[in-house]
PDB file of N, CA and C in Angstrom:
ATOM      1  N   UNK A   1      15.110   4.348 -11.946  1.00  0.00           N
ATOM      2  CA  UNK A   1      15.379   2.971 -12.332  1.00  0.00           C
ATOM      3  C   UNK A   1      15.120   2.028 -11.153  1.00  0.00           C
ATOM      4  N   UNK A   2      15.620   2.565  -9.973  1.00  0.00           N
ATOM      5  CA  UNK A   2      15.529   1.594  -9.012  1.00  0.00           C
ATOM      6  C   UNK A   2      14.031   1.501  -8.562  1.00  0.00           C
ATOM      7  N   UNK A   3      13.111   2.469  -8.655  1.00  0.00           N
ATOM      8  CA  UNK A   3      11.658   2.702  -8.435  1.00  0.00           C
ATOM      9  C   UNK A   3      10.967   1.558  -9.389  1.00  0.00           C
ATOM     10  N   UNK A   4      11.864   1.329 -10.716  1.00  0.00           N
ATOM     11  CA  UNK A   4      10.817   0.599 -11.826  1.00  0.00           C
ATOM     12  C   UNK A   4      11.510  -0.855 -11.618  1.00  0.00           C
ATOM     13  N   UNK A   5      12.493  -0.859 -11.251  1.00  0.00           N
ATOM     14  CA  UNK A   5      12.910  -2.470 -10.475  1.00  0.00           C
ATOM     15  C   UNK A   5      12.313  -2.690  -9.580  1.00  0.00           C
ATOM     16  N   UNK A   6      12.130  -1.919  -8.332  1.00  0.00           N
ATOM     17  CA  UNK A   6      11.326  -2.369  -7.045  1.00  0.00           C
ATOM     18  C   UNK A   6      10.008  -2.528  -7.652  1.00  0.00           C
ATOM     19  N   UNK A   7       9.208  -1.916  -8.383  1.00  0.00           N
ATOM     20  CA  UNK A   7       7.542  -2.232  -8.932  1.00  0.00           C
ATOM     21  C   UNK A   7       7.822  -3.716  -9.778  1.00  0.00           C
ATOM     22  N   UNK A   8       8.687  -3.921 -10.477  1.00  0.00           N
ATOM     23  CA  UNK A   8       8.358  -5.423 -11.204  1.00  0.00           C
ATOM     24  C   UNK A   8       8.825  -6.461 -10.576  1.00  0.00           C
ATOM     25  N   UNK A   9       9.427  -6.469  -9.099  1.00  0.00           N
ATOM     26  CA  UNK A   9       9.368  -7.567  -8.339  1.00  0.00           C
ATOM     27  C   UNK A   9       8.353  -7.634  -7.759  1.00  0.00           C
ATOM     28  N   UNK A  10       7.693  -6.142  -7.123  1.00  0.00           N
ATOM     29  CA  UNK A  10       6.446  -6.560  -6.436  1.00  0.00           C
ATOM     30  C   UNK A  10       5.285  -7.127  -7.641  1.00  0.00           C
ATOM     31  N   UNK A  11       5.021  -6.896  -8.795  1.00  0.00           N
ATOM     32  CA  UNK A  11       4.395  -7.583  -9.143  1.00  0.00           C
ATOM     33  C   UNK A  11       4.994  -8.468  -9.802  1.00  0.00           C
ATOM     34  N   UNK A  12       6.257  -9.679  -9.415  1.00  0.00           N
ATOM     35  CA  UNK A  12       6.296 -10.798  -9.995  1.00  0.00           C
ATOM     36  C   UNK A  12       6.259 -11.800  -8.627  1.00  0.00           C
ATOM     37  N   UNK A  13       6.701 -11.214  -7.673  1.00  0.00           N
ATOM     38  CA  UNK A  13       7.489 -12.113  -6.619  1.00  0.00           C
ATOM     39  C   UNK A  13       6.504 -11.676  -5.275  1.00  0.00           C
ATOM     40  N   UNK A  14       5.512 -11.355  -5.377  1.00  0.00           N
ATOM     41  CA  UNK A  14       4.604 -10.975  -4.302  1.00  0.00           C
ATOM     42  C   UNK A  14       3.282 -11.741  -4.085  1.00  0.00           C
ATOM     43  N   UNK A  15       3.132 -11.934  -3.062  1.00  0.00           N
ATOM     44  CA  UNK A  15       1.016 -12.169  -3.090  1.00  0.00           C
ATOM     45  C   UNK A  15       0.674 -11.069  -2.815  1.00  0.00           C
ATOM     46  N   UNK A  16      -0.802 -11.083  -2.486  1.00  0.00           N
ATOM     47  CA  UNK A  16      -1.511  -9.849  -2.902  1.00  0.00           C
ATOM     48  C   UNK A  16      -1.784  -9.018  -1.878  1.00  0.00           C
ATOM     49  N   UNK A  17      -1.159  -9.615  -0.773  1.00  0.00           N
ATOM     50  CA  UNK A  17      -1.408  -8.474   0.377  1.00  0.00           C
ATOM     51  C   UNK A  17      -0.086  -8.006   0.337  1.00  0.00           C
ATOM     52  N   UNK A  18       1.121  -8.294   0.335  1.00  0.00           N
ATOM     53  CA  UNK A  18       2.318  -7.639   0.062  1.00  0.00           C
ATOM     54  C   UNK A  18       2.372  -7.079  -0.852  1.00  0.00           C
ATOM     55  N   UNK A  19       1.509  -7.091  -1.950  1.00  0.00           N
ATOM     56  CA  UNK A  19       1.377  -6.362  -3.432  1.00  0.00           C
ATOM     57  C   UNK A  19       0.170  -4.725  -2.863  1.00  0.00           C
ATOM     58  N   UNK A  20      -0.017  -5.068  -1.826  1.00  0.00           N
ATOM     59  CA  UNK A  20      -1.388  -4.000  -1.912  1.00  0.00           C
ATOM     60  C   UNK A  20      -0.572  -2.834  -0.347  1.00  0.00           C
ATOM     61  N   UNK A  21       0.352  -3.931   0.356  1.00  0.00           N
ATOM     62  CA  UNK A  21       0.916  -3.094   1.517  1.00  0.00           C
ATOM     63  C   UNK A  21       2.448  -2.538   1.043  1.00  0.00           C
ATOM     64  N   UNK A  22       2.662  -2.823  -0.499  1.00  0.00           N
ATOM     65  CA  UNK A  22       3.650  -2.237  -0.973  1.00  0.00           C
ATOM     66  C   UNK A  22       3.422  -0.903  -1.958  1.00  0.00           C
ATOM     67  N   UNK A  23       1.983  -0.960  -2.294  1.00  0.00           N
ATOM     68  CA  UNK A  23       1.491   0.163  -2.883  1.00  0.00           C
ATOM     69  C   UNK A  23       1.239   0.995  -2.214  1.00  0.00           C
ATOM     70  N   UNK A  24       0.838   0.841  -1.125  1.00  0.00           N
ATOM     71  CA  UNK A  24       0.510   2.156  -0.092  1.00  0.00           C
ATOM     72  C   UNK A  24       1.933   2.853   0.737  1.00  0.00           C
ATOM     73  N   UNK A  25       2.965   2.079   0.679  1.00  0.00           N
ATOM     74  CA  UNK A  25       4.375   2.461   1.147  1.00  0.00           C
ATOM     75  C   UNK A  25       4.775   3.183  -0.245  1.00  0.00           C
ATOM     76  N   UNK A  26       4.616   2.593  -1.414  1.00  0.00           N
ATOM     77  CA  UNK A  26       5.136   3.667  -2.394  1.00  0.00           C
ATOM     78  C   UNK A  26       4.266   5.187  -2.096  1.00  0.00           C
ATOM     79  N   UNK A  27       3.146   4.813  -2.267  1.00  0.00           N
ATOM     80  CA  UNK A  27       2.348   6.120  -2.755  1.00  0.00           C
ATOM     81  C   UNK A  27       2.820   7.212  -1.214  1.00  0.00           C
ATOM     82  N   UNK A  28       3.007   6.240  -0.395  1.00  0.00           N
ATOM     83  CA  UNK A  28       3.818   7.514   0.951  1.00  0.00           C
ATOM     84  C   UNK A  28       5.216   8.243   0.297  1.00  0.00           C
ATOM     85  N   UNK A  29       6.118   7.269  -0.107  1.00  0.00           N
ATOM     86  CA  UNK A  29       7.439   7.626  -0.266  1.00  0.00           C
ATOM     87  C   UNK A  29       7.558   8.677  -1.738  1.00  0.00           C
ATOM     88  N   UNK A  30       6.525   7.978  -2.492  1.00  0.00           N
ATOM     89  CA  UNK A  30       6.301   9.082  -3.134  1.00  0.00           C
ATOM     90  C   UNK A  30       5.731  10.879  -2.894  1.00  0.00           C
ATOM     91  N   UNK A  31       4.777  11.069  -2.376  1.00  0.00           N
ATOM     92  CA  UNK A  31       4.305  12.047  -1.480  1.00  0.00           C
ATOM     93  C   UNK A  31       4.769  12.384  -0.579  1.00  0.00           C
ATOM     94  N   UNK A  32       6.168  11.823  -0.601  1.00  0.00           N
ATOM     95  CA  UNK A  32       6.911  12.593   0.305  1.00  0.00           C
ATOM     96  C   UNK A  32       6.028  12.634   2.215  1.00  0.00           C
ATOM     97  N   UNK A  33       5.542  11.930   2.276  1.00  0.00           N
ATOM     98  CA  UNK A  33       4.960  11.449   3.791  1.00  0.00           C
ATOM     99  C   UNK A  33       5.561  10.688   4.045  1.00  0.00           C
ATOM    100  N   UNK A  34       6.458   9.727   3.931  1.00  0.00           N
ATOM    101  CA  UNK A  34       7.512   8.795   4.594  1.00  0.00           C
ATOM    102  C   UNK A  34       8.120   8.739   5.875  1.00  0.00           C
ATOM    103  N   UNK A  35       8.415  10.392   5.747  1.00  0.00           N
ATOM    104  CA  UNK A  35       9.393  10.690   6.373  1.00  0.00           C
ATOM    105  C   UNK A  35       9.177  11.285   7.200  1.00  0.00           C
ATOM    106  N   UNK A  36       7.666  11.935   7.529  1.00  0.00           N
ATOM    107  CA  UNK A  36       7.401  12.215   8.620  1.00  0.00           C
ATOM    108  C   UNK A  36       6.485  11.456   9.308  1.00  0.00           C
ATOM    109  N   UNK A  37       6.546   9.863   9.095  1.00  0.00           N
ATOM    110  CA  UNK A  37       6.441   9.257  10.238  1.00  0.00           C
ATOM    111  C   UNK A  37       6.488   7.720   9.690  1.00  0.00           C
ATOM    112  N   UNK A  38       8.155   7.551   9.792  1.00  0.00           N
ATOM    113  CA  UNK A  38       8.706   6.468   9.629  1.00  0.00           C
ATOM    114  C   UNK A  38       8.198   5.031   9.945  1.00  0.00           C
ATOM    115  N   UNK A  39       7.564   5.135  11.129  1.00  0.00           N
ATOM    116  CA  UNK A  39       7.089   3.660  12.129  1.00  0.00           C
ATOM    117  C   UNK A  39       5.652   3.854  12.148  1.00  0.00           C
ATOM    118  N   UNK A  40       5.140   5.533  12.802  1.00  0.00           N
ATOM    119  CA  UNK A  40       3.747   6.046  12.917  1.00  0.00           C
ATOM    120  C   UNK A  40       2.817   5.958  12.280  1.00  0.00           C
ATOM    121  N   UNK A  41       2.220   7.013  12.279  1.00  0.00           N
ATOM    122  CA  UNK A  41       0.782   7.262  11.558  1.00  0.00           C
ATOM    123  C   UNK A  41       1.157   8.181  10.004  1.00  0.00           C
ATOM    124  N   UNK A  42       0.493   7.983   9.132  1.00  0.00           N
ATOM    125  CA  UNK A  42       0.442   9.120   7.883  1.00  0.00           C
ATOM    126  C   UNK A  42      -0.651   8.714   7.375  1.00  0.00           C
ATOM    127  N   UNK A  43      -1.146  10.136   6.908  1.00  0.00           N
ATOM    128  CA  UNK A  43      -2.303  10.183   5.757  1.00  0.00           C
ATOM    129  C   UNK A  43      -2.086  10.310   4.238  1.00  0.00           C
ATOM    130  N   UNK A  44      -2.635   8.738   3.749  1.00  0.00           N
ATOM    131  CA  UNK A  44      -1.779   9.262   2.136  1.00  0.00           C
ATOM    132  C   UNK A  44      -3.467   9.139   1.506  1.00  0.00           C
ATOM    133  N   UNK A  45      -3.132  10.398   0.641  1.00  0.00           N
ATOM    134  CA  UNK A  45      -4.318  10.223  -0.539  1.00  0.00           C
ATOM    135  C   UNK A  45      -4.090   9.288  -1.417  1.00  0.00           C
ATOM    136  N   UNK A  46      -5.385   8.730  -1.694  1.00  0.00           N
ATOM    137  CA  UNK A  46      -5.438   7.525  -2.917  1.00  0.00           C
ATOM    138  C   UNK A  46      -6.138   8.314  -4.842  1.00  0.00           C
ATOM    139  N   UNK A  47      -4.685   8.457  -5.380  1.00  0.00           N
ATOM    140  CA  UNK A  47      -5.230   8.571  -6.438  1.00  0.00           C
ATOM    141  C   UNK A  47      -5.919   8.138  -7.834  1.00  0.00           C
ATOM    142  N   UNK A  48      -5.993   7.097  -7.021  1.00  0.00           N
ATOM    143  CA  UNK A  48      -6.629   5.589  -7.864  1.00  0.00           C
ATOM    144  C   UNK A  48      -7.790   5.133  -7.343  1.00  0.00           C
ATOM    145  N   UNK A  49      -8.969   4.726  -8.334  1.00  0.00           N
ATOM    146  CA  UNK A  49      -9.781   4.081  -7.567  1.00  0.00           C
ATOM    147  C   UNK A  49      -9.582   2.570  -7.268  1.00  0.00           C
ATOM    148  N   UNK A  50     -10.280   1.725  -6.926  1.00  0.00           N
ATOM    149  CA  UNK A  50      -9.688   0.339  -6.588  1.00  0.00           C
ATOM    150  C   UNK A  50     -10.205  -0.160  -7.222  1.00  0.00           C
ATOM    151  N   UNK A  51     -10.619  -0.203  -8.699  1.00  0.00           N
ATOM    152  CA  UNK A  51     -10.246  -0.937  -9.939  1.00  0.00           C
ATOM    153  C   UNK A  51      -8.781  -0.411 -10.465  1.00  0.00           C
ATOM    154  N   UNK A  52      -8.409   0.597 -10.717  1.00  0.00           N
ATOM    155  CA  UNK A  52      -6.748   0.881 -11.133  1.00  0.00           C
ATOM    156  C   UNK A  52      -6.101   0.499  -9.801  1.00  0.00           C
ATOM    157  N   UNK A  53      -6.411   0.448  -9.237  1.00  0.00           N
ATOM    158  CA  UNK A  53      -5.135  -0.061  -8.032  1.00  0.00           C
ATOM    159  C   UNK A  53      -5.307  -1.440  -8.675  1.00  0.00           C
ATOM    160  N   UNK A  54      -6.093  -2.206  -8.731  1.00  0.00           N
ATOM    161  CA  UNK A  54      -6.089  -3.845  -9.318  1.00  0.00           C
ATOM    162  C   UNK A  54      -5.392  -3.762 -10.473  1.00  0.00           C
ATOM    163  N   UNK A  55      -5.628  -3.027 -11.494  1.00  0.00           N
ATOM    164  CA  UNK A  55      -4.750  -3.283 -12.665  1.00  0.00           C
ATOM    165  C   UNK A  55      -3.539  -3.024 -13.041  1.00  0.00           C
ATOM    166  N   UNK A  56      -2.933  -1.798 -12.249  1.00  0.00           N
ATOM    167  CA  UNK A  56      -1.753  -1.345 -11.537  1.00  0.00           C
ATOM    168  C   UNK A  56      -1.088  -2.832 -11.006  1.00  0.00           C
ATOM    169  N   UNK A  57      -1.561  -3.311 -10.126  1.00  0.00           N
ATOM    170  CA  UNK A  57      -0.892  -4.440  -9.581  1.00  0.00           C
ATOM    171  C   UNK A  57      -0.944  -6.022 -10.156  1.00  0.00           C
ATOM    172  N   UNK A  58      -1.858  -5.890 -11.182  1.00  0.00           N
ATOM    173  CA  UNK A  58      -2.167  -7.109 -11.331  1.00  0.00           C
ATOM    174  C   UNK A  58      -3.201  -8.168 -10.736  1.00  0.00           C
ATOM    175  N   UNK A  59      -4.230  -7.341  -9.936  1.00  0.00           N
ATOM    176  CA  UNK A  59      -4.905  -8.354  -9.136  1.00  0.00           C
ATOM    177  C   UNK A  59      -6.247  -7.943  -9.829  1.00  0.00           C
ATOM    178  N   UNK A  60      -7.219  -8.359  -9.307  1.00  0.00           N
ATOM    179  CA  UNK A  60      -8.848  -8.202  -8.988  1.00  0.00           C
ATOM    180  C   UNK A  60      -9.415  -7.177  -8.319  1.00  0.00           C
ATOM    181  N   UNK A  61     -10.548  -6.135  -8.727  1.00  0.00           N
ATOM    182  CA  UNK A  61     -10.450  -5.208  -7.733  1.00  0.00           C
ATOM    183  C   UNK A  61     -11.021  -6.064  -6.186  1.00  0.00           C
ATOM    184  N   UNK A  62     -11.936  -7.378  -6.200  1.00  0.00           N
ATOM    185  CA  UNK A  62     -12.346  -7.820  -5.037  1.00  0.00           C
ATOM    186  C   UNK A  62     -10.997  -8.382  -4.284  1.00  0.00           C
ATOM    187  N   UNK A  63     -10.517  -8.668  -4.775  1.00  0.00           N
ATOM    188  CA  UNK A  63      -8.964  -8.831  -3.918  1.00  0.00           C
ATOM    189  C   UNK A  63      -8.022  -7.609  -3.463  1.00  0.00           C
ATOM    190  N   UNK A  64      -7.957  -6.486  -3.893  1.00  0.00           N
ATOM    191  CA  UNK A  64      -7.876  -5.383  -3.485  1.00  0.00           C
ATOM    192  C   UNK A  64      -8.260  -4.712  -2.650  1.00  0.00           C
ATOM    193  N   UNK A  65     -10.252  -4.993  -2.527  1.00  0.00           N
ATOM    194  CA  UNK A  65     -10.449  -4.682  -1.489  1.00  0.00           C
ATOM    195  C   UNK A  65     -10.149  -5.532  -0.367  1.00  0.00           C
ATOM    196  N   UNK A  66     -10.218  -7.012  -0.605  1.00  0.00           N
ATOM    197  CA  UNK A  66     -10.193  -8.001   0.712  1.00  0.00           C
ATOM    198  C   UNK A  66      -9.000  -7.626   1.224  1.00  0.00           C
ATOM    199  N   UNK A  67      -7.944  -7.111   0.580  1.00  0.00           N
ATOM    200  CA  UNK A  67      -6.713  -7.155   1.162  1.00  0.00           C
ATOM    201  C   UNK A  67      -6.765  -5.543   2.025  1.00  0.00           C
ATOM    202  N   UNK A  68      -7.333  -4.773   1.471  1.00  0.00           N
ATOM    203  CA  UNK A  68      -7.446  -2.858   2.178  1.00  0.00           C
ATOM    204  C   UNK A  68      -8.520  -3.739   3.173  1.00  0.00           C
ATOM    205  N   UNK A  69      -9.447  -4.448   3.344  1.00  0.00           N
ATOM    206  CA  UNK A  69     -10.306  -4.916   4.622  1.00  0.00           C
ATOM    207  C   UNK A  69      -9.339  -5.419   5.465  1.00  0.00           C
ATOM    208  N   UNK A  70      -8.421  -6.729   5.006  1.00  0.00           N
ATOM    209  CA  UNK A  70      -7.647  -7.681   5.904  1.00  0.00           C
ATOM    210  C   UNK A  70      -6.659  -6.420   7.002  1.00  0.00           C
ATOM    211  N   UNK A  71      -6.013  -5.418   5.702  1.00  0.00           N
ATOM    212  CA  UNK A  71      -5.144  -3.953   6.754  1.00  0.00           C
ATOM    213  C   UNK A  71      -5.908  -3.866   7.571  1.00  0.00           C
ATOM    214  N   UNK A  72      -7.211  -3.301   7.209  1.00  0.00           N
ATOM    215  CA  UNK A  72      -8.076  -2.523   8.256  1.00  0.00           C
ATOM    216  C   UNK A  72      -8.275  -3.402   9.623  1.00  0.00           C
ATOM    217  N   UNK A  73      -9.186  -4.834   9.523  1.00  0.00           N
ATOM    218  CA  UNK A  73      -9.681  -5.205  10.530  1.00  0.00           C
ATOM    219  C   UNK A  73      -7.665  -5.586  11.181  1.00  0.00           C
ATOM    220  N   UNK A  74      -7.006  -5.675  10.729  1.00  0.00           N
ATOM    221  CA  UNK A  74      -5.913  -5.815  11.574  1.00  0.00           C
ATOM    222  C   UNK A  74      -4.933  -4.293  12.327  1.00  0.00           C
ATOM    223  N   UNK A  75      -5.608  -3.231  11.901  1.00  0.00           N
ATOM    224  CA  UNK A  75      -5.592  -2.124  12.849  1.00  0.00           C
ATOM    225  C   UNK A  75      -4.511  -1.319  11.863  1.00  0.00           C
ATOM    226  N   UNK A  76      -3.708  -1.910  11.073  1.00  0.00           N
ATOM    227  CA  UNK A  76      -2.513  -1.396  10.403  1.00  0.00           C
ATOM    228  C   UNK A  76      -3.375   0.008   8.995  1.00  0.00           C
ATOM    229  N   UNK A  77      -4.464  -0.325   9.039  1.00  0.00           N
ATOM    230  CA  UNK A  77      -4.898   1.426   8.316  1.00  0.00           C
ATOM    231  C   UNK A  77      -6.366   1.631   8.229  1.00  0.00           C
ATOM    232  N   UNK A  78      -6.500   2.961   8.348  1.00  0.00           N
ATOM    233  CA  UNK A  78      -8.161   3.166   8.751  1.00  0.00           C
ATOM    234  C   UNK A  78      -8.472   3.589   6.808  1.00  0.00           C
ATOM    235  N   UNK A  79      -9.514   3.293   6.403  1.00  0.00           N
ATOM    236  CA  UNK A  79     -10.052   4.064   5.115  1.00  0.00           C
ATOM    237  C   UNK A  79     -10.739   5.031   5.167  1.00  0.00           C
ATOM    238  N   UNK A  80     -10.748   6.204   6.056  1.00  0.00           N
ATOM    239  CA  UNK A  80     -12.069   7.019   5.596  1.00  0.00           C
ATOM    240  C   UNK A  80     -12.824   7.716   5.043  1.00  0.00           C
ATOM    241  N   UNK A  81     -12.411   7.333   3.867  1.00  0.00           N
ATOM    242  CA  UNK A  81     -13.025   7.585   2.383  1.00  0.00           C
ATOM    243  C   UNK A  81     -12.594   6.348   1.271  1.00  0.00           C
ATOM    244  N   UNK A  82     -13.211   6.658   0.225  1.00  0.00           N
ATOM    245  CA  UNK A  82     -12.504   5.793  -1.219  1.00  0.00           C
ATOM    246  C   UNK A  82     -11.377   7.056  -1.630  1.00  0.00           C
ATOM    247  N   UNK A  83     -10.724   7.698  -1.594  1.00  0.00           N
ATOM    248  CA  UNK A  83     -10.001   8.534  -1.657  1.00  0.00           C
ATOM    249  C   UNK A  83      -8.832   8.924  -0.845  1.00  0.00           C
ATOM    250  N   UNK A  84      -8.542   8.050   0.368  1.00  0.00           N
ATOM    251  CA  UNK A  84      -7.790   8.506   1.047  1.00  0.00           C
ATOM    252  C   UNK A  84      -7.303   7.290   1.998  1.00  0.00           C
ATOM    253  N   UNK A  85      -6.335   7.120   2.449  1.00  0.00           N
ATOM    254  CA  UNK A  85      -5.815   6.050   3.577  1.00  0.00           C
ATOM    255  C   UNK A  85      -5.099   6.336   5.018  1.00  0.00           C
ATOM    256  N   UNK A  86      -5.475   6.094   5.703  1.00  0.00           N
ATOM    257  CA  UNK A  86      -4.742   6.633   7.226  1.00  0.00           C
ATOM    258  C   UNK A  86      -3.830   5.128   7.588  1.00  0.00           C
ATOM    259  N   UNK A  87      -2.641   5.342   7.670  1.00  0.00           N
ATOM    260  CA  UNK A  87      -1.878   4.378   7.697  1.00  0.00           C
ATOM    261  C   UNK A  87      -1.170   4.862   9.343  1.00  0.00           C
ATOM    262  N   UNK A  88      -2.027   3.433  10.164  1.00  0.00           N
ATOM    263  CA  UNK A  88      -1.451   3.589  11.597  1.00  0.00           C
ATOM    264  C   UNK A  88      -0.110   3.277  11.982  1.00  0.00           C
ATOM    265  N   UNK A  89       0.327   2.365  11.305  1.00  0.00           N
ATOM    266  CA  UNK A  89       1.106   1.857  12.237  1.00  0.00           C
ATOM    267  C   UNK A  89       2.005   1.609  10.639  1.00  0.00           C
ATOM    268  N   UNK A  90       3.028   2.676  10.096  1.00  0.00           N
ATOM    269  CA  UNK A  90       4.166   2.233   8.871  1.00  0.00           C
ATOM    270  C   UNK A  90       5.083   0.816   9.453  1.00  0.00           C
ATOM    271  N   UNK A  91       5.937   0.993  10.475  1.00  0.00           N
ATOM    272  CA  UNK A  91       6.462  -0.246  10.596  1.00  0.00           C
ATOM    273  C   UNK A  91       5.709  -1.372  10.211  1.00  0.00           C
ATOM    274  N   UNK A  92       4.813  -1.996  10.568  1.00  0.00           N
ATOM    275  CA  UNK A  92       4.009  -2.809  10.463  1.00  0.00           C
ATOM    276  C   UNK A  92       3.723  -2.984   9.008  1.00  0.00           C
ATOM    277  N   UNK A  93       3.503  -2.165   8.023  1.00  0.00           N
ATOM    278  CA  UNK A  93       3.093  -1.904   6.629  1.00  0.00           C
ATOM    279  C   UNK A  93       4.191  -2.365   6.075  1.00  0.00           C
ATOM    280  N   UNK A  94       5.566  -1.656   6.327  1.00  0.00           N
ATOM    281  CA  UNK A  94       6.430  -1.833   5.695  1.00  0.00           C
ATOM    282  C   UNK A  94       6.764  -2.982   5.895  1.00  0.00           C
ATOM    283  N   UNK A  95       7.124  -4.334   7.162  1.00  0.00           N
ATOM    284  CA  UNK A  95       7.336  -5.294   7.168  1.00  0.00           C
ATOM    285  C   UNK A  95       6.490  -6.292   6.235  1.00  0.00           C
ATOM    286  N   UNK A  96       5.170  -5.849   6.016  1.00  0.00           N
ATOM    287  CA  UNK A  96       4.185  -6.383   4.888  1.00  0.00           C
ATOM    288  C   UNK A  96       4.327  -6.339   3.909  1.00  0.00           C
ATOM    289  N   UNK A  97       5.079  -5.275   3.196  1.00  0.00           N
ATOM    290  CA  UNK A  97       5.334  -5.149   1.894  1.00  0.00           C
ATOM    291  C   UNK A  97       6.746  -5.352   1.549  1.00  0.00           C
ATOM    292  N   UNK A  98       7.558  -6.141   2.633  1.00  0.00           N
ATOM    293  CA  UNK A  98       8.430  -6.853   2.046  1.00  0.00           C
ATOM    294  C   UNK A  98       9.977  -6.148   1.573  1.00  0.00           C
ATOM    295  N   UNK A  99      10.478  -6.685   0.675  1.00  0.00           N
ATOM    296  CA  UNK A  99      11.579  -6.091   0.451  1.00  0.00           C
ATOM    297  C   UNK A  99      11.637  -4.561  -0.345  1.00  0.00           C
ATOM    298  N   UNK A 100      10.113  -3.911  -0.726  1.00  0.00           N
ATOM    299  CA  UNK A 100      10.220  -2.912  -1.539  1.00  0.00           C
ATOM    300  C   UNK A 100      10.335  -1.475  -0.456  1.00  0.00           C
ATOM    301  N   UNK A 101       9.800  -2.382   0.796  1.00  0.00           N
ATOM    302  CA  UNK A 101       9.852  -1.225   1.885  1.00  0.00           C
ATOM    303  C   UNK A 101      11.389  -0.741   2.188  1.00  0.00           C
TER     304      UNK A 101
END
């Protein structure tokens, strides 16, 4: 319950980079990678391509990507694949995604 409350604020009460740095903190906490590296680095697989990540959230997939570019060129996650996300720096993510973190 509290998982399906935290998803319908992020998509009512979010913009779209807090909507896109709150999806990648779920899909950790889900996969159980959270927790081994709270502030650090984790590798989360993406099981969505980035048209369902857009419709999942409510956005555009070109806003989806601008926002996985805006992470990247700001150092907070590497992509190296369409399949996968290297998330450097969680503190940083999680302060981005707001209250769902």
């Amino acid at each position: 319950l509290e998982e399906a409350q935290n998803m319908m604020m992020t998509l009512s009460n979010k913009s779209a980079g807090e909507k896109v740095a709150a999806f990648l903190v779920m899909l950790a906490k889900r996969q159980g990678r959270i927790e081994q590296a709270s502030e650090g680095e984790v590798d989360v697989p993406l099981p969505m391509s980035r048209l369902d990540i857009a419709d999942y959230l409510g956005l555009t997939i070109e806003t989806v990507s601008r926002r996985l570019t805006v992470l990247k060129s700001e150092g907070i996650i590497e992509l190296p694949d369409r399949r996968s996300a290297h998330i450097c720096h969680m503190g940083e993510l999680k302060q981005l995604a707001g209250a769902l973190a």
